[in-house]
N, C-alpha and C. Protein backbone atom coordinates (compact mmCIF):
# COMPACT_ATOMS: atom_id res chain seq x y z
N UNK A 1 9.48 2.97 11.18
CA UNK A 1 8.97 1.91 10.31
C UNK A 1 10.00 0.80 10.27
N UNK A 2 9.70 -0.56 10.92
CA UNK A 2 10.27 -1.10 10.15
C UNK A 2 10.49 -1.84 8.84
N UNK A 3 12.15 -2.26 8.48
CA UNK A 3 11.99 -2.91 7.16
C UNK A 3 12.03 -1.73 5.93
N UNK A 4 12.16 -0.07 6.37
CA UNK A 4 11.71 0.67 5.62
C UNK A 4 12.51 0.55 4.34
N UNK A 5 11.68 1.15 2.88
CA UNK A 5 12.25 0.57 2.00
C UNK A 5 13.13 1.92 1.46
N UNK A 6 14.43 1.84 0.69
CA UNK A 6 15.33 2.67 0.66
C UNK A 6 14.77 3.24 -0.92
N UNK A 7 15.82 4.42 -0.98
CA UNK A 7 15.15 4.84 -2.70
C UNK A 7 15.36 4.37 -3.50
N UNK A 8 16.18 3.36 -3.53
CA UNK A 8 16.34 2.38 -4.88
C UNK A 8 15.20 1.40 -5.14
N UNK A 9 14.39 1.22 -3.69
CA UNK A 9 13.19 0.22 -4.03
C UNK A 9 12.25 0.99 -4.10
N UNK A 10 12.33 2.01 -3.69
CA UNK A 10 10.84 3.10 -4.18
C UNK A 10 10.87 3.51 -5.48
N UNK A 11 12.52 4.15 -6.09
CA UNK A 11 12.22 3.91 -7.25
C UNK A 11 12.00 3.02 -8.36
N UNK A 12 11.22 1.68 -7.93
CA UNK A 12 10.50 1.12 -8.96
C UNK A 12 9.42 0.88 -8.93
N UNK A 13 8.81 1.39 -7.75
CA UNK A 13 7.43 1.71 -7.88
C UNK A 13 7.26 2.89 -9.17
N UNK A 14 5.78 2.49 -9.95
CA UNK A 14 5.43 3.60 -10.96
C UNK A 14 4.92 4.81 -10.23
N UNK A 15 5.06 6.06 -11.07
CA UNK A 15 4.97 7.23 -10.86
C UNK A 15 3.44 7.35 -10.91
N UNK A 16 3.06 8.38 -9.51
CA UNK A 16 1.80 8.56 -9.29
C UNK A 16 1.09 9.11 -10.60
N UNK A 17 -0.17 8.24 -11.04
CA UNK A 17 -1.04 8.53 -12.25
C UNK A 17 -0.94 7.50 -13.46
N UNK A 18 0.17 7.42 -13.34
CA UNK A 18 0.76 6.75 -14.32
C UNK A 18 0.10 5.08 -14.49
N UNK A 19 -0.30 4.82 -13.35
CA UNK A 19 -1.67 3.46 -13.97
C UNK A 19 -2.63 3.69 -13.74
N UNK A 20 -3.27 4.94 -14.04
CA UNK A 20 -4.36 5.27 -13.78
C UNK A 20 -5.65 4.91 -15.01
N UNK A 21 -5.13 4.51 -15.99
CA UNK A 21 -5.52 3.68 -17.02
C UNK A 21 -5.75 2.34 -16.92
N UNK A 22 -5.39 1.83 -15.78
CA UNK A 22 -5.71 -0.17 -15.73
C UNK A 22 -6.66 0.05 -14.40
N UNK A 23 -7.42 -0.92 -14.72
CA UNK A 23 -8.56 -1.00 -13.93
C UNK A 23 -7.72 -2.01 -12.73
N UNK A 24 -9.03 -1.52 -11.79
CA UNK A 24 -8.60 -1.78 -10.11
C UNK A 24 -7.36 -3.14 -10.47
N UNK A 25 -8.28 -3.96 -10.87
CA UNK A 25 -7.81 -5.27 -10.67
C UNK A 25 -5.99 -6.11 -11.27
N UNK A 26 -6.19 -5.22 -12.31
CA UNK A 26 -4.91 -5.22 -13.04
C UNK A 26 -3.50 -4.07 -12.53
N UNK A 27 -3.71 -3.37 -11.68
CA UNK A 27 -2.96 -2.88 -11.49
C UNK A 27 -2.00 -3.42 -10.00
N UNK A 28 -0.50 -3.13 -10.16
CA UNK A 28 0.25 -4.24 -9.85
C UNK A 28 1.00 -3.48 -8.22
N UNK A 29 0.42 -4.70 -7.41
CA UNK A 29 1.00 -4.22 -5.94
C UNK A 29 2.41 -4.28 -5.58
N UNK A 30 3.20 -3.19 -5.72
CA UNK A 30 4.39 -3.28 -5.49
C UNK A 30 5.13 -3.35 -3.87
N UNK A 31 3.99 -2.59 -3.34
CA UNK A 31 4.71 -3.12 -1.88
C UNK A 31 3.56 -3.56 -0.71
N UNK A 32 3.90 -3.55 0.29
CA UNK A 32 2.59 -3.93 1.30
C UNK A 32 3.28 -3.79 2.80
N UNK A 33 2.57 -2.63 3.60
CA UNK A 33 2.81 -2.41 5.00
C UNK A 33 1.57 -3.04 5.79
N UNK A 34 1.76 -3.16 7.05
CA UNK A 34 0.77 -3.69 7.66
C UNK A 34 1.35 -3.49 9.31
N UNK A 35 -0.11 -3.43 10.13
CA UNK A 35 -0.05 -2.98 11.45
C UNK A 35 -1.13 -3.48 12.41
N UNK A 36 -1.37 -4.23 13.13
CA UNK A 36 -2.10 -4.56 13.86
C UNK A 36 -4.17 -4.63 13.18
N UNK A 37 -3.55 -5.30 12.18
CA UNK A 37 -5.18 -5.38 11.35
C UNK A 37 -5.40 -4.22 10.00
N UNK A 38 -4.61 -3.74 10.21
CA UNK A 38 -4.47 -2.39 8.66
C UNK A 38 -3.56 -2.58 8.03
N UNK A 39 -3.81 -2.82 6.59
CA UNK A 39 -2.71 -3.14 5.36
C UNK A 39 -3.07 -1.89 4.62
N UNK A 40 -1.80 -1.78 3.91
CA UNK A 40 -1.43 -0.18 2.67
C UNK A 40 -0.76 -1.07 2.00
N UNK A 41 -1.52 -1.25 0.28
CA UNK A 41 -1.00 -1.82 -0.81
C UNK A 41 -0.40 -0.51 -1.74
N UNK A 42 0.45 -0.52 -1.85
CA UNK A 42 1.08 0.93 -2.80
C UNK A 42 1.14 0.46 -4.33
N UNK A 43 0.62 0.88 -4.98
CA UNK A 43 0.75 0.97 -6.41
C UNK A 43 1.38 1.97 -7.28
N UNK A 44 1.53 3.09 -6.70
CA UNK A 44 2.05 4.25 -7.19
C UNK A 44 3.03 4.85 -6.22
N UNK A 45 4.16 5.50 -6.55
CA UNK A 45 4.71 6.62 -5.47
C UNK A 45 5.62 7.86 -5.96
N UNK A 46 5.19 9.01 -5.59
CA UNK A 46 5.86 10.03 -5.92
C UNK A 46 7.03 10.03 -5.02
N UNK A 47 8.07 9.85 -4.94
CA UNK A 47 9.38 10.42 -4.61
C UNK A 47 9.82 11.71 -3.67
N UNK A 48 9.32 12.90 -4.46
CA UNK A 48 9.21 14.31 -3.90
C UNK A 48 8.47 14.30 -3.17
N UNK A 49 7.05 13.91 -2.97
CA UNK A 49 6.13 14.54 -1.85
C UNK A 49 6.12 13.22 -0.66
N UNK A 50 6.57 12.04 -1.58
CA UNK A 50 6.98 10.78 -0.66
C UNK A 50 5.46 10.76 -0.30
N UNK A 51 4.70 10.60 -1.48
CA UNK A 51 3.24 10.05 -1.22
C UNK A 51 2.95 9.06 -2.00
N UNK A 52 1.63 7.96 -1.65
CA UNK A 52 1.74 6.78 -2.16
C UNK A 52 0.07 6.43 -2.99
N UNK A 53 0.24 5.77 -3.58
CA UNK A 53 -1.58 5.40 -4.34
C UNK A 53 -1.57 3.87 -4.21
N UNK A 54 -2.57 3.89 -3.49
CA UNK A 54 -2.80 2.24 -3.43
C UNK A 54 -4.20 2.10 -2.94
N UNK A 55 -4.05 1.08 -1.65
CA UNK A 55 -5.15 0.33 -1.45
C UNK A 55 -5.01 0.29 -0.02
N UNK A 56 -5.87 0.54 0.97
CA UNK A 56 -5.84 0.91 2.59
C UNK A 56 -7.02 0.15 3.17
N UNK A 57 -6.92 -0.89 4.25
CA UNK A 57 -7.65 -1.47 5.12
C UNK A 57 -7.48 -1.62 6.33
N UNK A 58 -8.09 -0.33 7.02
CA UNK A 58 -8.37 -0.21 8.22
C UNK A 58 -8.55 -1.13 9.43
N UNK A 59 -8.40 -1.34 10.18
CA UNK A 59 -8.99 -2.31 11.20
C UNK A 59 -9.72 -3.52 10.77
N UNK A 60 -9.08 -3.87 9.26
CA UNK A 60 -10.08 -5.18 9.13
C UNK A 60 -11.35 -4.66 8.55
N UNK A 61 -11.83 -3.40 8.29
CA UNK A 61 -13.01 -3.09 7.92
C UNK A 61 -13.11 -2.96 6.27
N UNK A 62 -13.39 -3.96 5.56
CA UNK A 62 -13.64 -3.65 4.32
C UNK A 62 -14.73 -3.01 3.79
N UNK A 63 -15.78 -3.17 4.45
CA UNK A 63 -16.67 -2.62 3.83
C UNK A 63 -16.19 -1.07 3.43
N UNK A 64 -14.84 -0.25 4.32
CA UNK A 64 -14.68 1.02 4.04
C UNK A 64 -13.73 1.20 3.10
N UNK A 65 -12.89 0.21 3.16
CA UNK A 65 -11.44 -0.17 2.48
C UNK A 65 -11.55 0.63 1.63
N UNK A 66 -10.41 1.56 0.70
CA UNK A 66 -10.54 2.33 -0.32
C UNK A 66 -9.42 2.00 -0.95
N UNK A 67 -9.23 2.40 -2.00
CA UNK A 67 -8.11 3.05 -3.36
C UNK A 67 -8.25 4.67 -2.40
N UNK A 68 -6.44 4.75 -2.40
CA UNK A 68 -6.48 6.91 -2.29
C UNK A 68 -4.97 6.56 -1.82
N UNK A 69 -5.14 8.06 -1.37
CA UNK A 69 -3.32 8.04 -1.06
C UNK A 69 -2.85 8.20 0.32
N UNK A 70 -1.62 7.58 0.11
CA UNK A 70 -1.15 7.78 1.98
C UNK A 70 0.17 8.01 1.87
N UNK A 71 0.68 8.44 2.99
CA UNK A 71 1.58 9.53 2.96
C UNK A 71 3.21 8.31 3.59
N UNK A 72 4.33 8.74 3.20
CA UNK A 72 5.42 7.41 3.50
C UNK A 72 5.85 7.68 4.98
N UNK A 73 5.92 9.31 5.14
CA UNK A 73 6.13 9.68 6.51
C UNK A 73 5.00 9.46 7.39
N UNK A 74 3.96 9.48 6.98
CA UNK A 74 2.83 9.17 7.96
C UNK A 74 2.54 7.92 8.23
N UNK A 75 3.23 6.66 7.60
CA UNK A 75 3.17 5.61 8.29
C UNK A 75 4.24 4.82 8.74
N UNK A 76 5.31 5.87 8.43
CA UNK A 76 6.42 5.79 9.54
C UNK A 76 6.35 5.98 10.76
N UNK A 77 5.42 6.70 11.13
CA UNK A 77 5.45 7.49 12.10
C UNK A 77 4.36 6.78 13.26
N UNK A 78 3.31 6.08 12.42
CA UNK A 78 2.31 5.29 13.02
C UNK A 78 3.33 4.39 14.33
N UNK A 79 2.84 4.43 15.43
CA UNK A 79 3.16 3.11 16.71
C UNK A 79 1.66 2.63 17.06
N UNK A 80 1.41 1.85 17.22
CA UNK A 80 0.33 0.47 18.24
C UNK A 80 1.04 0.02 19.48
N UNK A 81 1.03 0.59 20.67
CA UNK A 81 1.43 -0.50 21.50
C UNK A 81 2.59 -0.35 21.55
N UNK A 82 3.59 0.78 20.88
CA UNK A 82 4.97 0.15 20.72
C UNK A 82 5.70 -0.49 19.86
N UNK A 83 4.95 -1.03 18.72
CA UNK A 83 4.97 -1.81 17.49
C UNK A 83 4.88 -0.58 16.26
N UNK A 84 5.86 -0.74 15.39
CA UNK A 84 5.91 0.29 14.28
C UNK A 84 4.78 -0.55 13.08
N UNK A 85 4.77 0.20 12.12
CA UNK A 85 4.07 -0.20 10.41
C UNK A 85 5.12 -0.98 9.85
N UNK A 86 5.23 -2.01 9.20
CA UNK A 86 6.26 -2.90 9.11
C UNK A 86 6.19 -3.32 7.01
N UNK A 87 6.96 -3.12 6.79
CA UNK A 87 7.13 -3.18 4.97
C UNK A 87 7.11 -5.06 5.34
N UNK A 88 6.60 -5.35 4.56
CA UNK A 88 6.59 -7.05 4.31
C UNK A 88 7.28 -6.94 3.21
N UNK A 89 9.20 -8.12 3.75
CA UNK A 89 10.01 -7.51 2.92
C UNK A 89 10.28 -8.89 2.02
N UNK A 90 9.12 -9.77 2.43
CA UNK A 90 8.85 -10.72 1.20
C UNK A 90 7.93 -11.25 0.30
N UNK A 91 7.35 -9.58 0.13
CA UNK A 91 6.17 -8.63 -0.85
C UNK A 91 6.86 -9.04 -2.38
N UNK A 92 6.16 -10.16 -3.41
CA UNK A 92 6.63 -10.01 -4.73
C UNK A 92 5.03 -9.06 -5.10
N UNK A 93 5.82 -8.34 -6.22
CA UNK A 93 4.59 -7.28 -6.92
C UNK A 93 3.63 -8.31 -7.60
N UNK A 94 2.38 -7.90 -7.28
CA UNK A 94 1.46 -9.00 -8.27
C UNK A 94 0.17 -7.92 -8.33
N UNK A 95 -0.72 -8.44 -9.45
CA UNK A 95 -2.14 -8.18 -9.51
C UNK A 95 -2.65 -7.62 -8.34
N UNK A 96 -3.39 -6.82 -8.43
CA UNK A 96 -4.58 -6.00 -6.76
C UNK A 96 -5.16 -7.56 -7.01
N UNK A 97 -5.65 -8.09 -7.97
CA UNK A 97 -7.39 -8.40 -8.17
C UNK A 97 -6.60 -10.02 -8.03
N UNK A 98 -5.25 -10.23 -7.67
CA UNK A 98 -5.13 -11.56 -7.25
C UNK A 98 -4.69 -11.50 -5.27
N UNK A 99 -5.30 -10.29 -4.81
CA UNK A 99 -5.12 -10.62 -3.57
C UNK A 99 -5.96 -10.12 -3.01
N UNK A 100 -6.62 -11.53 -1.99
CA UNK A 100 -7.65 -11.65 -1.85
C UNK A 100 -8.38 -10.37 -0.51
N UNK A 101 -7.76 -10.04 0.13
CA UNK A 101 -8.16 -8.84 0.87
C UNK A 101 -8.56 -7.24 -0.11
N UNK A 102 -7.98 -7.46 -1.01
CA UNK A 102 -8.53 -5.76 -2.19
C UNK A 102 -9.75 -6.64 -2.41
N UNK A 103 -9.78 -7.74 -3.10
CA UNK A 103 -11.11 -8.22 -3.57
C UNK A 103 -12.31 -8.15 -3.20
N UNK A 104 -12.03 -8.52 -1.87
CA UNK A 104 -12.83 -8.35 -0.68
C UNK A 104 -13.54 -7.27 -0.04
N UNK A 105 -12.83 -6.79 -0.33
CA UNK A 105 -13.06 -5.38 0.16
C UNK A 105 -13.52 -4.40 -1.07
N UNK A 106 -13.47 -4.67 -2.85
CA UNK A 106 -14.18 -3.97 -3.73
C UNK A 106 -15.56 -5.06 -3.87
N UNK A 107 -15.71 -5.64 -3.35
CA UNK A 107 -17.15 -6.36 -3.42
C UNK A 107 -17.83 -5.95 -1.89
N UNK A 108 -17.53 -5.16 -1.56
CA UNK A 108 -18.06 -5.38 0.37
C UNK A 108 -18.79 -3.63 -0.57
């Protein structure tokens, strides 16, 4: 992966569950990977199992786009071509429901 983020920036992501009380829109994207047309918005991350809760868009396909979880080693591990999953390392945390690809994709 590149850009990968170390445990001092994972630990400020919130603990998995723990916004499971704010609706889609209000809950706050702390990081964002991306790979040849597929973005992983993380909102949550456990530490120990190094698993993540967010927001996943496949190939550009929103209509499938979901909220669920994905794994930190498993998209380390992802290559395209030769090209790793890449942390966008000038990701500020904001609103799901102010970026416009989740939006998009809970109305599809």
């Amino acid at each position: 992966m590149w850009n990968a983020p170390n445990p001092y920036q994972l630990a400020k992501l919130p603990a998995l569950y723990s916004t499971e009380h704010l609706p889609w829109n209000e809950k706050i994207i702390h990081e964002h990977y991306f790979i040849s047309g597929c973005d992983w918005y993380a909102a949550e991350y456990d530490p120990k199992q190094r698993i993540y809760f967010g927001y996943a868009i496949m190939n550009r396909d929103f209509q499938n786009a979901e909220w669920g979880y994905f794994s930190h080693d498993e998209l380390a591990d992802i290559r395209h071509r030769g090209i790793e999953v890449d942390r966008d390392v000038h990701w500020t945390p904001i609103e799901a429901g102010s970026i416009d690809d989740i939006v998009r994709g809970m109305r599809s």
